[in-house]
Protein backbone atom coordinates (compact mmCIF):
# COMPACT_ATOMS: atom_id res chain seq x y z
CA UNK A 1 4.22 -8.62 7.24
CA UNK A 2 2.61 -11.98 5.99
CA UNK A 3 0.29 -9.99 4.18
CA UNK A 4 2.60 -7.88 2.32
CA UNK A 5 4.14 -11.32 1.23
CA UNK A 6 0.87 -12.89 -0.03
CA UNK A 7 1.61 -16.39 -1.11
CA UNK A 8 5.20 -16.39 -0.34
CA UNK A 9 6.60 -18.24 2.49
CA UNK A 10 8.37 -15.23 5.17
CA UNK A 11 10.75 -17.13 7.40
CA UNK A 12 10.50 -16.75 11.46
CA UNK A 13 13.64 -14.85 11.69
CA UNK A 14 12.54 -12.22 8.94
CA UNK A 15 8.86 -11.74 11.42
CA UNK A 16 11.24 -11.16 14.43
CA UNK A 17 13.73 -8.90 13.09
CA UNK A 18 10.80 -7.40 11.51
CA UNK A 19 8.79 -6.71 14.62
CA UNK A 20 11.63 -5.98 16.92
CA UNK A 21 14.36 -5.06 15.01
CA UNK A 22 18.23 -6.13 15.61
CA UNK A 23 17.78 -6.57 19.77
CA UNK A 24 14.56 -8.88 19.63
CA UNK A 25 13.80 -10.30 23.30
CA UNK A 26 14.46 -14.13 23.89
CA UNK A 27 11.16 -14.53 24.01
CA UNK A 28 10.93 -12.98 20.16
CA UNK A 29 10.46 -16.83 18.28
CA UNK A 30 7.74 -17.78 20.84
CA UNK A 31 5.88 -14.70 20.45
CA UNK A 32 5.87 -14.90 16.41
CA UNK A 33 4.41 -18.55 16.89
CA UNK A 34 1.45 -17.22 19.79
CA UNK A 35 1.15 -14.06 17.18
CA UNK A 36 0.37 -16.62 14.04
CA UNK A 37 -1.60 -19.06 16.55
CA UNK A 38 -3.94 -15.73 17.09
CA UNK A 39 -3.94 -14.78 13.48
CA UNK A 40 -5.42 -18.02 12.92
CA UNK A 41 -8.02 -17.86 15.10
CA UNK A 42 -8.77 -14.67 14.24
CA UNK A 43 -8.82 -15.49 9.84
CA UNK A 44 -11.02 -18.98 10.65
CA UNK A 45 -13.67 -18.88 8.42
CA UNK A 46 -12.56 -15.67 6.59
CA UNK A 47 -11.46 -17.36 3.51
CA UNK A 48 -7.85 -16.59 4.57
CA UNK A 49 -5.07 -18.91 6.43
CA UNK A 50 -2.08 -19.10 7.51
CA UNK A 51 0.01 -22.13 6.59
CA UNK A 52 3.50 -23.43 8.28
CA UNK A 53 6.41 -24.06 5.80
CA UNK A 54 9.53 -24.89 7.77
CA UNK A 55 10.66 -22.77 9.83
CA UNK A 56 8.11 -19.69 8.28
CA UNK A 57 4.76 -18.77 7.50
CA UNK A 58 2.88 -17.94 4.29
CA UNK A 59 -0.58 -16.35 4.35
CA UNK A 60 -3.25 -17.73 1.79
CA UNK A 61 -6.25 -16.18 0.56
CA UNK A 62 -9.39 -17.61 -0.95
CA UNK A 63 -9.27 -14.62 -3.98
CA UNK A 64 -5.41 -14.96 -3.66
CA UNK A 65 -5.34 -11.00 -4.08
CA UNK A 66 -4.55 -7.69 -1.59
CA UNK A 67 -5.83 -4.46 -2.42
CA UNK A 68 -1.81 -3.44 -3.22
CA UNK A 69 -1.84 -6.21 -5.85
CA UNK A 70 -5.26 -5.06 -7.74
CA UNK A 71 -3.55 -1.45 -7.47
CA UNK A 72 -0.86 -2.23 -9.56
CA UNK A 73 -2.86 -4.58 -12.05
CA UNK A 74 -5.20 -1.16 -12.35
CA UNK A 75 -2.17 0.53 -13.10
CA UNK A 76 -0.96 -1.47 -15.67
CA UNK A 77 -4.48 -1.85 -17.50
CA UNK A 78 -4.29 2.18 -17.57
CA UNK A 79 -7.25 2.44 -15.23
CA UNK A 80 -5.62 5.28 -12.56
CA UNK A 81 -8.52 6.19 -11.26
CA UNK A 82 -10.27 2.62 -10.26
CA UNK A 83 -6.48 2.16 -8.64
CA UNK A 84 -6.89 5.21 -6.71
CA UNK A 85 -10.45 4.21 -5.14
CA UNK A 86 -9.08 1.11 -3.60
CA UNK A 87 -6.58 3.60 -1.32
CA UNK A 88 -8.02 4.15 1.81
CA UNK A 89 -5.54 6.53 4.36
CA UNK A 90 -2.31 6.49 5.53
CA UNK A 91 -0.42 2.71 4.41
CA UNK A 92 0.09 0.81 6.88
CA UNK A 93 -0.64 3.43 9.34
CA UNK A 94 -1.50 0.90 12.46
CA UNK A 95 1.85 -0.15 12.11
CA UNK A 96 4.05 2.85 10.92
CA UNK A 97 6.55 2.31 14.36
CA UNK A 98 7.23 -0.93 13.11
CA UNK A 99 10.95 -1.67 12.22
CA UNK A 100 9.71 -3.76 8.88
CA UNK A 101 7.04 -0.28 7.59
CA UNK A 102 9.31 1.86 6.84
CA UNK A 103 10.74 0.57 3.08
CA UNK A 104 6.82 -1.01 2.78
CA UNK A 105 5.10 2.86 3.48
CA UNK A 106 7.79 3.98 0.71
CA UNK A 107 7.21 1.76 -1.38
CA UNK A 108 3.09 2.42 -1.33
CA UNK A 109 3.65 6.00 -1.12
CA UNK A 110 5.23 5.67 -4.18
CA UNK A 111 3.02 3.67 -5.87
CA UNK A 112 -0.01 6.06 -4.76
CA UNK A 113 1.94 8.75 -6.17
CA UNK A 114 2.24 6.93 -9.30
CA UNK A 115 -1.75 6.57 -9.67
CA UNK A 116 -2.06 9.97 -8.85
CA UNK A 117 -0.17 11.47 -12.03
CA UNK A 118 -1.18 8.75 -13.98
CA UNK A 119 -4.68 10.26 -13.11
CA UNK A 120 -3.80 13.65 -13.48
CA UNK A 121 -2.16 12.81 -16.64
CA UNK A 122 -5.08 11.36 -18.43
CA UNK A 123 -7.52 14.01 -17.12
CA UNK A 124 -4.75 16.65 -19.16
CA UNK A 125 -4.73 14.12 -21.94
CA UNK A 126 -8.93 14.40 -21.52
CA UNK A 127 -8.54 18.31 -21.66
CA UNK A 128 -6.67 18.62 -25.00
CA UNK A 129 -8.58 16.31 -26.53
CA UNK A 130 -11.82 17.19 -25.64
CA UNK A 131 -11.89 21.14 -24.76
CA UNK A 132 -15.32 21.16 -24.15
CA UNK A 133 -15.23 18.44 -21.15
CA UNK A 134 -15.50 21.21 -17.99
CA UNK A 135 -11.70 19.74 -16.18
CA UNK A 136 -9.52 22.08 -14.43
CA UNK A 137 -6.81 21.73 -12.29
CA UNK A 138 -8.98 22.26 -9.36
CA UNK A 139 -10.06 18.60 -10.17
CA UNK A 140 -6.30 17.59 -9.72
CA UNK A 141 -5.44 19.71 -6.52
CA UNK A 142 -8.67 17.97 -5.27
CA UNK A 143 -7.18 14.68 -6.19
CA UNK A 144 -3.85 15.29 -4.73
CA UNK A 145 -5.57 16.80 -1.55
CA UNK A 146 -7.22 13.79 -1.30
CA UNK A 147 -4.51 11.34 -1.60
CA UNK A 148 -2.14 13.22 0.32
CA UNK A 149 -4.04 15.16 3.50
CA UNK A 150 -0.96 17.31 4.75
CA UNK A 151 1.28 17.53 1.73
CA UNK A 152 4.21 19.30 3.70
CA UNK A 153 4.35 15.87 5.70
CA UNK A 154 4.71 14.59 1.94
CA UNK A 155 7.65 16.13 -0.10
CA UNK A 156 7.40 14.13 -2.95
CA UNK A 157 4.01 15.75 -3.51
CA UNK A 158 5.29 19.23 -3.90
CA UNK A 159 6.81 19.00 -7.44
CA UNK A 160 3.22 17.35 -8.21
CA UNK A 161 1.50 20.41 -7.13
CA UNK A 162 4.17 23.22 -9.04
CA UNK A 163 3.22 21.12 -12.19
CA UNK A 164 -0.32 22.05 -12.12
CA UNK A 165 0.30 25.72 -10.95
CA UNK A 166 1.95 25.93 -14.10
CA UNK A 167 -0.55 24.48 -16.95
């Protein structure tokens, strides 16, 4: 969670209701604090840290960026494609059972299916403009493929895919 919040201070009661919902254990504020005290440990030396502000925690990092952040700068400078290498699997698939994932893996699901028609998009805008550059389709089903793995676990993908049946 602290590193979806990069430089922003996430108060303890946000990490517990985030890690255990709205029944957290007793226990739940003394686990967050042995949690960050092994986080710590753990990002010594590693150019990050984790710093107390009240009664929350904000992570710091030496290049004060996350790959999410450079995704959406590539995005903006119209570079799809460079956005698109950065993704690496499923977001935050170690942690997909967690009560706080769920809006975060929409919220990067969308934004990889942003980068992914901004990709195919200029690859089309390539095509018209340059007949002669040997692009198909294929290279955007690959894409998609790619991005996606299963789309049918994906729905959003499936207009995506009946676009480029059609052209």
């Amino acid at each position: 969670m602290l590193a979806l919040e990069i430089v922003r201070t996430v108060s303890a009661d946000r990490l517990v209701e985030g890690l255990w919902g709205e029944e957290p254990p007793s226990s739940a504020p003394k686990m967050v604090q042995l949690y960050v005290s092994h986080l710590r440990r753990v990002l010594d030396g590693d150019g990050a840290r984790i710093v107390t502000r009240g009664r929350g925690y904000e992570l710091q990092l030496s290049g004060g960026k996350v790959d999410v952040d450079e995704v959406a700068r590539l995005l903006e400078a119209a570079r799809p494609r460079e956005a698109l290498a950065l993704w690496r699997g499923e977001p935050l698939a170690d942690v997909a059972d967690e009560p706080f994932a769920v809006a975060e893996i929409r919220r990067l699901d969308e934004l990889g299916l942003r980068a992914t028609e901004l990709a195919i998009d200029l690859d089309r805008r390539i095509m018209e403009l340059a007949p002669a550059v040997p692009m198909t389709n294929h290279r955007a089903v690959v894409l998609v493929s790619k991005r996606v793995g299963n789309v049918q676990q994906h729905p959003q993908w499936f207009t995506l895919l009946d676009q480029l049946w059609v052209r």
